[in-house]
Protein backbone atom coordinates (compact mmCIF):
# COMPACT_ATOMS: atom_id res chain seq x y z
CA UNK A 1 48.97 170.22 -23.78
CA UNK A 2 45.90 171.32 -21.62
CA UNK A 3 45.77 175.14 -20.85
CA UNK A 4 45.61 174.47 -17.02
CA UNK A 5 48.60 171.58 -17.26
CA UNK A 6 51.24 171.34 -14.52
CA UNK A 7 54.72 170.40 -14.35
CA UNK A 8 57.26 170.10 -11.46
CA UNK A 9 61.06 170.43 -11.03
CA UNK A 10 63.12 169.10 -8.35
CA UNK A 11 66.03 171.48 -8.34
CA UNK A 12 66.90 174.53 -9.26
CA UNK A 13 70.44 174.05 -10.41
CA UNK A 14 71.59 174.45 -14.33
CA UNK A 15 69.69 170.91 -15.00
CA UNK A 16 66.44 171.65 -13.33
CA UNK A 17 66.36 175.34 -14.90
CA UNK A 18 67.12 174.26 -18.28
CA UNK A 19 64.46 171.51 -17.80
CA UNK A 20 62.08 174.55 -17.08
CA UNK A 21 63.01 176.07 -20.22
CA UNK A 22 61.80 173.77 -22.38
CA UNK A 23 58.39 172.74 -20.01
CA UNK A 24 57.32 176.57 -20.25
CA UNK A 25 56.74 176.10 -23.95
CA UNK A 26 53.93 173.04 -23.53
CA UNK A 27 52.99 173.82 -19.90
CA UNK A 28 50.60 176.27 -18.28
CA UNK A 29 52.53 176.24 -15.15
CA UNK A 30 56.13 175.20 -14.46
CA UNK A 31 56.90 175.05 -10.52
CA UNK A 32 60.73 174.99 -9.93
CA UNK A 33 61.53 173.36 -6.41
CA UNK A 34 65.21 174.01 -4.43
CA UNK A 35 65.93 173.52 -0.57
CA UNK A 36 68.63 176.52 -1.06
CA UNK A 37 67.95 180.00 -1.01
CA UNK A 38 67.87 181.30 -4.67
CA UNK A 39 70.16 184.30 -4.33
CA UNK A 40 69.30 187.53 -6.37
CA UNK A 41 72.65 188.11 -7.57
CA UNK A 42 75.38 186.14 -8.65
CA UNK A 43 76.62 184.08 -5.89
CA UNK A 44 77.86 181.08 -4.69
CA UNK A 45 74.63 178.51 -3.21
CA UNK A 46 75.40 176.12 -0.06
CA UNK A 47 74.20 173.13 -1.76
CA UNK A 48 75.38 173.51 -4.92
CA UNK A 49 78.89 173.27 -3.13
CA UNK A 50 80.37 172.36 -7.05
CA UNK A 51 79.47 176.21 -8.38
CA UNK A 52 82.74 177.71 -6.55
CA UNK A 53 85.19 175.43 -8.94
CA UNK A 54 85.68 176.46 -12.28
CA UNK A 55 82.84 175.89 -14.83
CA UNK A 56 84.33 175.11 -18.39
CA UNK A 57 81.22 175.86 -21.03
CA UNK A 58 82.01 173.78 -24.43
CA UNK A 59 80.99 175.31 -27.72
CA UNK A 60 78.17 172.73 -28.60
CA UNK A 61 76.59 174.12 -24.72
CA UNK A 62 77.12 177.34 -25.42
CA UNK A 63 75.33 177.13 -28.65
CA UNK A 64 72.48 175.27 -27.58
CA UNK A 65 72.02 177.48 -24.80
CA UNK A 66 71.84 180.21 -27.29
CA UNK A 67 69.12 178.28 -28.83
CA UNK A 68 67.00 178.11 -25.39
CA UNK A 69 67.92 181.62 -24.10
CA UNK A 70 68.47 183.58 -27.40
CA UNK A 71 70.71 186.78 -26.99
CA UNK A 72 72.63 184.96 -24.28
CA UNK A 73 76.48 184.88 -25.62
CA UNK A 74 75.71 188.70 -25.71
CA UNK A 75 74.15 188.88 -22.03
CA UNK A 76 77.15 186.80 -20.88
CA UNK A 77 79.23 189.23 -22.67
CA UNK A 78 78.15 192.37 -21.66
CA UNK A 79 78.21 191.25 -17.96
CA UNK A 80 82.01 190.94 -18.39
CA UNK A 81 82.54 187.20 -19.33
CA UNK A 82 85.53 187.19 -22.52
CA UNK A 83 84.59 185.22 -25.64
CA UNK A 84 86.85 182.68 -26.69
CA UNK A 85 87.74 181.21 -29.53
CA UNK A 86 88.87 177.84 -28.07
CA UNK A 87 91.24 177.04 -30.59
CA UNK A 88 93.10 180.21 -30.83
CA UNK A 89 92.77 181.77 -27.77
CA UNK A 90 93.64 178.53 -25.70
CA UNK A 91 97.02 177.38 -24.73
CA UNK A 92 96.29 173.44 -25.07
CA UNK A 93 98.87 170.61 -23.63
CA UNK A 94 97.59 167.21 -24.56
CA UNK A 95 99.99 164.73 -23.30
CA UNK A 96 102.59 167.34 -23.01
CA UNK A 97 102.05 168.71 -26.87
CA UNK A 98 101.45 172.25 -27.18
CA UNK A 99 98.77 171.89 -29.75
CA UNK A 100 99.01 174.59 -32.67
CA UNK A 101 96.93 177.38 -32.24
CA UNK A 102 94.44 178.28 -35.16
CA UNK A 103 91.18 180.31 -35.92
CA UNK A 104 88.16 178.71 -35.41
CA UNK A 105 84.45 178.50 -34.96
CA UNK A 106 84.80 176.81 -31.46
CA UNK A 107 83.45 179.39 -29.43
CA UNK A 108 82.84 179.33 -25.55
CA UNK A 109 82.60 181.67 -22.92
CA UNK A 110 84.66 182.82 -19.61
CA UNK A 111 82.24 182.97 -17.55
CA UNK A 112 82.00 181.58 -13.64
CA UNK A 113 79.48 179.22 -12.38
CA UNK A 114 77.86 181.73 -10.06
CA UNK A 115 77.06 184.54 -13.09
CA UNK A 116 75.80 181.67 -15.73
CA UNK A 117 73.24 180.26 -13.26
CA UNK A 118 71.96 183.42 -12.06
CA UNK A 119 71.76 184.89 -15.92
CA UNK A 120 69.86 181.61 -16.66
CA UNK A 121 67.77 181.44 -13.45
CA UNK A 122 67.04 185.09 -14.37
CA UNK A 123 65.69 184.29 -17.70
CA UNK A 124 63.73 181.24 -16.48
CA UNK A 125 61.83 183.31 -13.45
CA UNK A 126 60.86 185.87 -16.63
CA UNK A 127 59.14 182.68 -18.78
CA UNK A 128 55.14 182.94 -18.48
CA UNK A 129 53.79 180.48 -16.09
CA UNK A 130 57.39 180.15 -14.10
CA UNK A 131 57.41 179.68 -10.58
CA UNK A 132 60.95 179.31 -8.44
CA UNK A 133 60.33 177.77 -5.07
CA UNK A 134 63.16 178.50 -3.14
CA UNK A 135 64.19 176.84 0.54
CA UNK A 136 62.01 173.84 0.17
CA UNK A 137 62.56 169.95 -0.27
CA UNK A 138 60.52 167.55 -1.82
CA UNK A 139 60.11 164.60 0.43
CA UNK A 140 58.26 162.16 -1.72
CA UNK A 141 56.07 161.40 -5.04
CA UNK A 142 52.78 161.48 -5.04
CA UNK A 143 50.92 158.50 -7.20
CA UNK A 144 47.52 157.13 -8.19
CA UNK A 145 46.07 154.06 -6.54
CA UNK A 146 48.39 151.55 -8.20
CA UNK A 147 51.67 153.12 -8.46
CA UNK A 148 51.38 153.48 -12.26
CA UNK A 149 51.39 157.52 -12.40
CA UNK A 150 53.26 160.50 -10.62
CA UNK A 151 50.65 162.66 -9.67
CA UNK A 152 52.55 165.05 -7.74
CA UNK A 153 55.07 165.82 -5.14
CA UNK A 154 55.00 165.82 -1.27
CA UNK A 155 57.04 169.15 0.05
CA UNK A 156 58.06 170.63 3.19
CA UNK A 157 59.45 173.86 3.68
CA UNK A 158 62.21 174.67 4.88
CA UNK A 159 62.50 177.06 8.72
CA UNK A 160 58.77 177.59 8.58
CA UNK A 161 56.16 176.17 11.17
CA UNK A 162 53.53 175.16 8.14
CA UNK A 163 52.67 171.92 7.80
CA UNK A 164 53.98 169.78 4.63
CA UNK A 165 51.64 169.94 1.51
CA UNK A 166 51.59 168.37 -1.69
CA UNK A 167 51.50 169.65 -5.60
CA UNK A 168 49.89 167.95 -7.77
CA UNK A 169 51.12 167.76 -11.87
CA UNK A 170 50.75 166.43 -15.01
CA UNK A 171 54.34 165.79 -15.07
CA UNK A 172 57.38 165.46 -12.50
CA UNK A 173 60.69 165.81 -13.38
CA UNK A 174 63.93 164.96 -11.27
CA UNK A 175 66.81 167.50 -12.00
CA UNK A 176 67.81 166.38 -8.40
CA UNK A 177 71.97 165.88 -9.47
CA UNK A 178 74.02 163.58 -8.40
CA UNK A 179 71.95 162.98 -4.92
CA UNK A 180 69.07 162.58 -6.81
CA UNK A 181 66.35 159.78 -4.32
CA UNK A 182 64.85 158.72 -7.65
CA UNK A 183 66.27 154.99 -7.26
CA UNK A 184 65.10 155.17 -3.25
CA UNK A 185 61.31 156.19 -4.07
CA UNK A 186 60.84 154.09 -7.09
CA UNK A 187 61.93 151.34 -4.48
CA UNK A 188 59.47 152.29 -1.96
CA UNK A 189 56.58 152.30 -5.73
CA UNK A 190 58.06 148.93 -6.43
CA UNK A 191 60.10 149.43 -9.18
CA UNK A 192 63.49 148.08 -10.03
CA UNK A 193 65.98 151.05 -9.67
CA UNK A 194 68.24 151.53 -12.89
CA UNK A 195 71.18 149.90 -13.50
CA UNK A 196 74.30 151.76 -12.76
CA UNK A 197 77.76 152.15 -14.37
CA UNK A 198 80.21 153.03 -12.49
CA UNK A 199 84.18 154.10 -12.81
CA UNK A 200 85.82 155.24 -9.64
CA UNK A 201 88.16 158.35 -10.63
CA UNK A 202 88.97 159.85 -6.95
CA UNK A 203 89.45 163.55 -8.06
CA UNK A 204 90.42 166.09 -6.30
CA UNK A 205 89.70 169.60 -7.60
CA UNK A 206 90.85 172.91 -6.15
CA UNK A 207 89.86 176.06 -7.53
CA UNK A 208 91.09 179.33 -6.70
CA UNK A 209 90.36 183.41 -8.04
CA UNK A 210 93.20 185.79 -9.21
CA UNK A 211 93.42 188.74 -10.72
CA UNK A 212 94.38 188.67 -14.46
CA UNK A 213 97.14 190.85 -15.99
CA UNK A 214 97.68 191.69 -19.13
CA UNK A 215 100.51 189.49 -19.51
CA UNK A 216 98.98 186.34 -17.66
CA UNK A 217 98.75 183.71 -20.52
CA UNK A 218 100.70 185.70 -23.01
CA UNK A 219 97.78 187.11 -23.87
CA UNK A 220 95.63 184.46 -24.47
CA UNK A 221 92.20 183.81 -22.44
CA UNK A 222 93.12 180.23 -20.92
CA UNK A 223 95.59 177.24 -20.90
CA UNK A 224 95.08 173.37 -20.24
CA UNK A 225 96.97 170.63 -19.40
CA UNK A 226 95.97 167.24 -18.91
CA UNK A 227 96.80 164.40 -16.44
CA UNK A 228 98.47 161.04 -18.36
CA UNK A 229 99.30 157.56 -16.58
CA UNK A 230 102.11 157.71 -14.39
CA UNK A 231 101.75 161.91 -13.57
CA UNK A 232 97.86 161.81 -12.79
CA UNK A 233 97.45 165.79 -12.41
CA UNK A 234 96.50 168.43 -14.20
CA UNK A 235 95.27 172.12 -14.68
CA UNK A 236 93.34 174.74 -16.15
CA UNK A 237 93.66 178.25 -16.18
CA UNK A 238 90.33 180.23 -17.75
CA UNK A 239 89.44 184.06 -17.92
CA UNK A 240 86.42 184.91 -16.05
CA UNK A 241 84.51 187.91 -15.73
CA UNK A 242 85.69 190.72 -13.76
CA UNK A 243 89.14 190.91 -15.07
CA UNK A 244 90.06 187.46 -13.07
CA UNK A 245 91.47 184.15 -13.53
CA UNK A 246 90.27 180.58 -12.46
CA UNK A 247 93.34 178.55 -11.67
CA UNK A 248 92.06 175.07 -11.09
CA UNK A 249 94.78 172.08 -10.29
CA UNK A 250 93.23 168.42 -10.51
CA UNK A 251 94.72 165.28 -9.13
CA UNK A 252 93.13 161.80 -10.17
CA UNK A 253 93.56 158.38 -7.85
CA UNK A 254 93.46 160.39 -4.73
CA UNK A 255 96.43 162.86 -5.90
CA UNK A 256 95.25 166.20 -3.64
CA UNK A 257 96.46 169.16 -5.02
CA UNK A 258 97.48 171.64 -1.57
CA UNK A 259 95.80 174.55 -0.67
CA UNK A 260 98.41 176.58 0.79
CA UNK A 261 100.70 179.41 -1.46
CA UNK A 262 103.70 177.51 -1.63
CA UNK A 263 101.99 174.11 -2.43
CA UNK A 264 99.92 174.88 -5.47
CA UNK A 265 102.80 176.67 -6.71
CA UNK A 266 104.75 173.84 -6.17
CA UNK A 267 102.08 171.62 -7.89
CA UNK A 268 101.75 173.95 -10.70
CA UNK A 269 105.20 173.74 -11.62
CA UNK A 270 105.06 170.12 -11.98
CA UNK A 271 102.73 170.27 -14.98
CA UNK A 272 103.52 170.47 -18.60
CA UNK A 273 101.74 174.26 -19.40
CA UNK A 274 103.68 177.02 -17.57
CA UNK A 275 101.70 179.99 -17.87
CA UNK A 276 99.88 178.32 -14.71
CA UNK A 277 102.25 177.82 -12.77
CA UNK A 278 103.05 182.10 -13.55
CA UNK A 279 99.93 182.88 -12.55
CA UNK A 280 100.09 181.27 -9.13
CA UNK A 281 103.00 182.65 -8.83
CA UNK A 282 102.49 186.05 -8.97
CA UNK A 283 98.97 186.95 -9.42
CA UNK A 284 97.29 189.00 -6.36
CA UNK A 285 94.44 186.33 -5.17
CA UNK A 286 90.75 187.13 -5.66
CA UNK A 287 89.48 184.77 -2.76
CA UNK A 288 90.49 181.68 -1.10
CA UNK A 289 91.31 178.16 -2.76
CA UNK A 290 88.38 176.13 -2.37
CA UNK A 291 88.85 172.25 -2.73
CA UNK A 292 86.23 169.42 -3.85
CA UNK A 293 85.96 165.95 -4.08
CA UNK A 294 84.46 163.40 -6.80
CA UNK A 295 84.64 160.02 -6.29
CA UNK A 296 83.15 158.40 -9.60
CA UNK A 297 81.30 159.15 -12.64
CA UNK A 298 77.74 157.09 -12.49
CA UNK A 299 75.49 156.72 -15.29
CA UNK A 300 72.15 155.28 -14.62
CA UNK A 301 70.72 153.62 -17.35
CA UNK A 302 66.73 154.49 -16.76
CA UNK A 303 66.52 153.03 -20.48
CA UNK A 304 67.09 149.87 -19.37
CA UNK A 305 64.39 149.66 -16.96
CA UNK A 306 60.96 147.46 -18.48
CA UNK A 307 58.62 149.03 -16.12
CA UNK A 308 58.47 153.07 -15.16
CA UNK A 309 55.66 154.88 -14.07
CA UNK A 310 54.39 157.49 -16.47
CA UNK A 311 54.58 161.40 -15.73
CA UNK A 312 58.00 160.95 -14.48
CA UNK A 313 61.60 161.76 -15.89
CA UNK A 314 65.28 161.77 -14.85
CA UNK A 315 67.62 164.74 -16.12
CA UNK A 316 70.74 166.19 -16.11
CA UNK A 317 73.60 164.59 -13.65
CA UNK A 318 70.46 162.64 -11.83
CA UNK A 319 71.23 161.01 -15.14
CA UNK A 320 74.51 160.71 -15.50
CA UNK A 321 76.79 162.64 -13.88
CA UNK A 322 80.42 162.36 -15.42
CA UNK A 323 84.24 162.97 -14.09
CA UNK A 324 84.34 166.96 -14.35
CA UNK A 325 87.52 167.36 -15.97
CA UNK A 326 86.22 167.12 -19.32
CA UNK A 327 83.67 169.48 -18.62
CA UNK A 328 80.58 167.74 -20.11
CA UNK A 329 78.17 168.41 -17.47
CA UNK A 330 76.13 171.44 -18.88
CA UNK A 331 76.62 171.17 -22.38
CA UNK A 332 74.89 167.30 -21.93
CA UNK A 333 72.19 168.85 -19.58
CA UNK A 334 71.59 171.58 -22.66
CA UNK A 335 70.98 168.62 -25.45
CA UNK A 336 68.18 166.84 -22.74
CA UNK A 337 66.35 169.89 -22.68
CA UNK A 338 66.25 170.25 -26.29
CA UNK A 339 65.07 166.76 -26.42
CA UNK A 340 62.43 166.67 -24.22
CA UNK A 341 60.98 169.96 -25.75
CA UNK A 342 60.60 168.57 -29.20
CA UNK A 343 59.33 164.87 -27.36
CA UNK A 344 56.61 167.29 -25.95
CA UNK A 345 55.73 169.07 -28.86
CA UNK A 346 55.68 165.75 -30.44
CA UNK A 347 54.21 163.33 -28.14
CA UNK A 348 52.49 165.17 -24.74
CA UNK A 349 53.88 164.09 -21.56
CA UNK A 350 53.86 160.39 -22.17
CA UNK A 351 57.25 160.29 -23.29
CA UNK A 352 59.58 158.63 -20.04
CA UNK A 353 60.83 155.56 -22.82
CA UNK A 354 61.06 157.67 -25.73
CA UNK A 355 62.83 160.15 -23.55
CA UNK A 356 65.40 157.95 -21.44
CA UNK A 357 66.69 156.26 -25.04
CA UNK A 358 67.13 159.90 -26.94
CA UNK A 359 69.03 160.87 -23.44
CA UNK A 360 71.28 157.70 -23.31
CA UNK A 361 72.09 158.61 -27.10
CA UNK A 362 73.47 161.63 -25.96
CA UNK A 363 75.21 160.64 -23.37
CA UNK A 364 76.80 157.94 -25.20
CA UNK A 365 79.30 159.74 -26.80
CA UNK A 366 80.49 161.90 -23.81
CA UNK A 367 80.54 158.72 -21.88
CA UNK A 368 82.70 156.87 -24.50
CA UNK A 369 85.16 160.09 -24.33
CA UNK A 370 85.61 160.67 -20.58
CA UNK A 371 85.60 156.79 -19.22
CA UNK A 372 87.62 156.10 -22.45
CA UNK A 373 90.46 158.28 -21.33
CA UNK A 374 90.29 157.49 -17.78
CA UNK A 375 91.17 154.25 -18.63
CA UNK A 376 94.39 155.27 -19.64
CA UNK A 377 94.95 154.93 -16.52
CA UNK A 378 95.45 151.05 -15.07
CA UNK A 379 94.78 152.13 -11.43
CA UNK A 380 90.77 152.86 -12.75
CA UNK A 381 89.16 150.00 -12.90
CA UNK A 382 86.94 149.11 -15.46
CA UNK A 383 87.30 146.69 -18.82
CA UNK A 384 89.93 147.63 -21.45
CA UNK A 385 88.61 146.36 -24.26
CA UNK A 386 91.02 146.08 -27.56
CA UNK A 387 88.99 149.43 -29.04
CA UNK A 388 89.31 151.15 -25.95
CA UNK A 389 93.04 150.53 -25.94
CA UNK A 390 93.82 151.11 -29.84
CA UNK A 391 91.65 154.24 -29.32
CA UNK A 392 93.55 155.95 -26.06
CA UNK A 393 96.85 154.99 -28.40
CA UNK A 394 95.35 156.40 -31.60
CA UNK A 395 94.71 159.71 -30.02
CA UNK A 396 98.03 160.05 -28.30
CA UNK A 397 99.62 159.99 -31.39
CA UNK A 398 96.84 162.41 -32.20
CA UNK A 399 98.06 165.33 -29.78
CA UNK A 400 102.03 164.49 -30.84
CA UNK A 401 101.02 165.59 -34.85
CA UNK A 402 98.71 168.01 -33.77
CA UNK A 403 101.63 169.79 -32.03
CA UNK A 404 102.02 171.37 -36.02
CA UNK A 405 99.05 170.26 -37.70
CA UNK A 406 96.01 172.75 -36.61
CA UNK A 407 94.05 170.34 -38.47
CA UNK A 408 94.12 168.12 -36.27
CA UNK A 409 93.80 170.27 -33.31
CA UNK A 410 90.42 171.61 -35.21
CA UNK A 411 89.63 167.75 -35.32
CA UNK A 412 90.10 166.98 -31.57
CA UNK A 413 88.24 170.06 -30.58
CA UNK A 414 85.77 169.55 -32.63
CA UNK A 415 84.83 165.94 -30.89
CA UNK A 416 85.96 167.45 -27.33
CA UNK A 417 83.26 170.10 -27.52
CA UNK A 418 81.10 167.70 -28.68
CA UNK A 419 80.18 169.48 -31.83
CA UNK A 420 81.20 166.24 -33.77
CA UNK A 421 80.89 162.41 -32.65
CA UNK A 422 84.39 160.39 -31.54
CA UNK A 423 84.30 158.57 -34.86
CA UNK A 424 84.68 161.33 -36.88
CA UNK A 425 88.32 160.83 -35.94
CA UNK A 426 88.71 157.57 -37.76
CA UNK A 427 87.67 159.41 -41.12
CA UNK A 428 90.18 158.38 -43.35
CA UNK A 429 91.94 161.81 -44.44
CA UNK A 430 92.55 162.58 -40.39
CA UNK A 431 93.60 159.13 -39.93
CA UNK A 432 96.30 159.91 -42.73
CA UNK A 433 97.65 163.01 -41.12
CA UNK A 434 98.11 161.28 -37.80
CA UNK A 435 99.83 158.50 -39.32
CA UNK A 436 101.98 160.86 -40.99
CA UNK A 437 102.35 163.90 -38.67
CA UNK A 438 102.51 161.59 -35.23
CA UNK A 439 106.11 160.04 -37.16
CA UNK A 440 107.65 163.89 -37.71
CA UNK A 441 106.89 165.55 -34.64
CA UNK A 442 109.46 165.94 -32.07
């Protein structure tokens, strides 16, 4: 890359600063664009309205972000945040089987969506070349003549009396989320916009702080339970730093968990893992419960487009941004940014195709798991093909022998984290366990 190259970022968020990450290794300068106020410590940002509801950091994120930010795991630690080994330190009900607890390698992190970003946006602001821009918007791309190249940005500042003004860069990248106007100005260059998929969930998330006792979880660092046709709720309970708790409640199909004391008790009690339910009971609250709203996951499928114009790429949930249960978010955003920073080193900054097909690879497989399982349900619409159906039954009967076979809790975990692909559940020895175990399990 030339000495004196350029790149932009259009948000500051987890997407646009990992994105920033890997341009700081081929670019001279890396300008990092937000409309909020980037705060100085860890704190919640107005437009980032998602960062007050509980972050869930898989093992395959937290390792690649160990990759990008080395020492991390141990920053995150030291700040407070417990470690967690996700197999042994979890309480996990998967269609209401307590999964068998085991040691393991799967290894995440407690920490809240407020300290990750600012430990990140930290390290980013330290990289050579590194420039946040906080509190303004970008309004528009800026081309050559025929449309062909992004050349730039147009940007306005936010509460100031200075006129707009443009940056010009050898490379723009969108890390814009789910809001993202990347199908609205490649309109207005006259491109197609990407095809979208679509699957309308309706969740309903509420998220609230307590203080953790000793006692809260038996011990243990978090419990899960998941929604299932006919009872579309469920829950999470994680250790965060600063000796609290995350409860967060979920409702699919326009279930609404309450907000109020006696309601999310009541709610909690309805699902299958109790220690949640105990901690809404009778933990002292850290803050208010805060509620959120997510209508459907969307995946944009840039690959499919024949014509793009070159310096120009789509990241992170401006992607694809998928039903936040499953927590896939981050750890998907991680894997881009290790992709484009070996398509850089590889190929310079013509890389949109190459790029948009190693990203849809990716995503592929986190895709397959969350719409997959949402289909369970028959109010989501969306084609239920025969594997989608023999899959959803396969690993039902998955979580019943898993119930006393860690094996196959080790196996699920594995592919939920992402660490391994969905198929490595057909392989033939865990295929023989189910079989077996799913028959003697209560």
């Amino acid at each position: 890359m030339a000495g004196d190259a350029t790149a932009v970022v259009i948000g500051a968020s987890m997407g646009g600063l990992l994105t920033a990450r890997a341009l700081s290794e081929h670019f001279a300068r890396v300008v990092v664009i937000d409309r909020d106020l980037l705060p100085a410590a860890p704190e919640s940002r107005r437009h980032v309205p998602q960062d007050r509801q509980l972050h869930v950091l898989l093992a395959r994120g937290r390792s690649v972000l160990e990759e990008l930010f080395p020492g991390l795991t141990a920053q995150l630690r030291d700040a407070g945040a417990p470690i967690v080994d996700l197999h042994e330190q979890v309480h996990w009900y998967n269609d209401g089987y307590r999964m068998r607890r085991a040691p393991s390698d799967l290894i995440g992190v407690g920490v809240s969506r407020p300290l990750l970003e600012h430990v990140i946006r930290t390290r980013v602001a330290e990289l050579p070349g590194v420039e946040l821009v906080p509190r303004t918007d970008v309004t528009g791309l800026l081309t050559d003549a025929g449309g062909m190249t992004v050349t730039g940005v147009h940007v306005a500042s936010h509460g100031q009396t200075a006129a707009p003004y443009t940056i010009t860069a050898d490379l723009v990248v969108d890390a814009g989320g789910r809001t993202s106007r990347s199908p609205r100005w490649l309109a207005e260059l006259g491109y197609r916009p990407p095809p979208e998929d679509r699957v309308r969930v309706d969740v309903t998330y509420v998220t609230r702080l307590y203080q953790r006792c000793p006692e809260h979880l038996d011990g243990l660092l978090g419990a899960l339970t998941n929604a299932v046709p006919g009872a579309p709720r469920a829950g999470i309970a994680a250790a965060l730093e600063g000796d609290r708790v995350a409860i967060a409640l979920n409702g699919m199909l326009g279930e609404q968990p309450p907000t109020d004391d006696a309601g999310m008790a009541a709610f909690a009690e309805g699902l299958a893992a109790p220690h949640i339910a105990a901690i809404v009971r009778s933990a002292p609250p850290a803050g208010e419960p805060v509620t959120m709203r997510f209508p459907a996951s969307i995946r944009r499928r840039y690959e499919r487009l024949r014509r793009f114009p070159s310096g120009y790429l789509v990241v992170a949930d401006a992607l694809c941004s998928f039903n936040p249960i499953y927590g896939q978010g981050m750890t998907v955003a991680a894997l881009e940014a290790l992709l484009l920073r070996r398509l850089l080193a590889e190929h310079g900054t013509g890389i949109a195709p190459r790029f948009f097909r190693g990203a849809a690879r990716i995503i592929d497989g986190p895709w397959a798991i969350a719409v997959g399982t949402d289909l369970r349900f028959p109010e989501v619409p969306g084609r239920r093909g025969a594997r989608v159906r023999l899959t959803n039954r396969f690993v039902h009967r998955l979580h019943v022998a898993a119930s006393h076979d860690a094996v196959l809790g080790a196996a699920f975990l594995r592919v939920l984290n992402l660490v391994r692909p969905p198929t490595s559940l057909l392989r033939p020895g865990i295929v023989l366990r189910v079989l077996r175990g799913s028959l003697r399990a209560p």
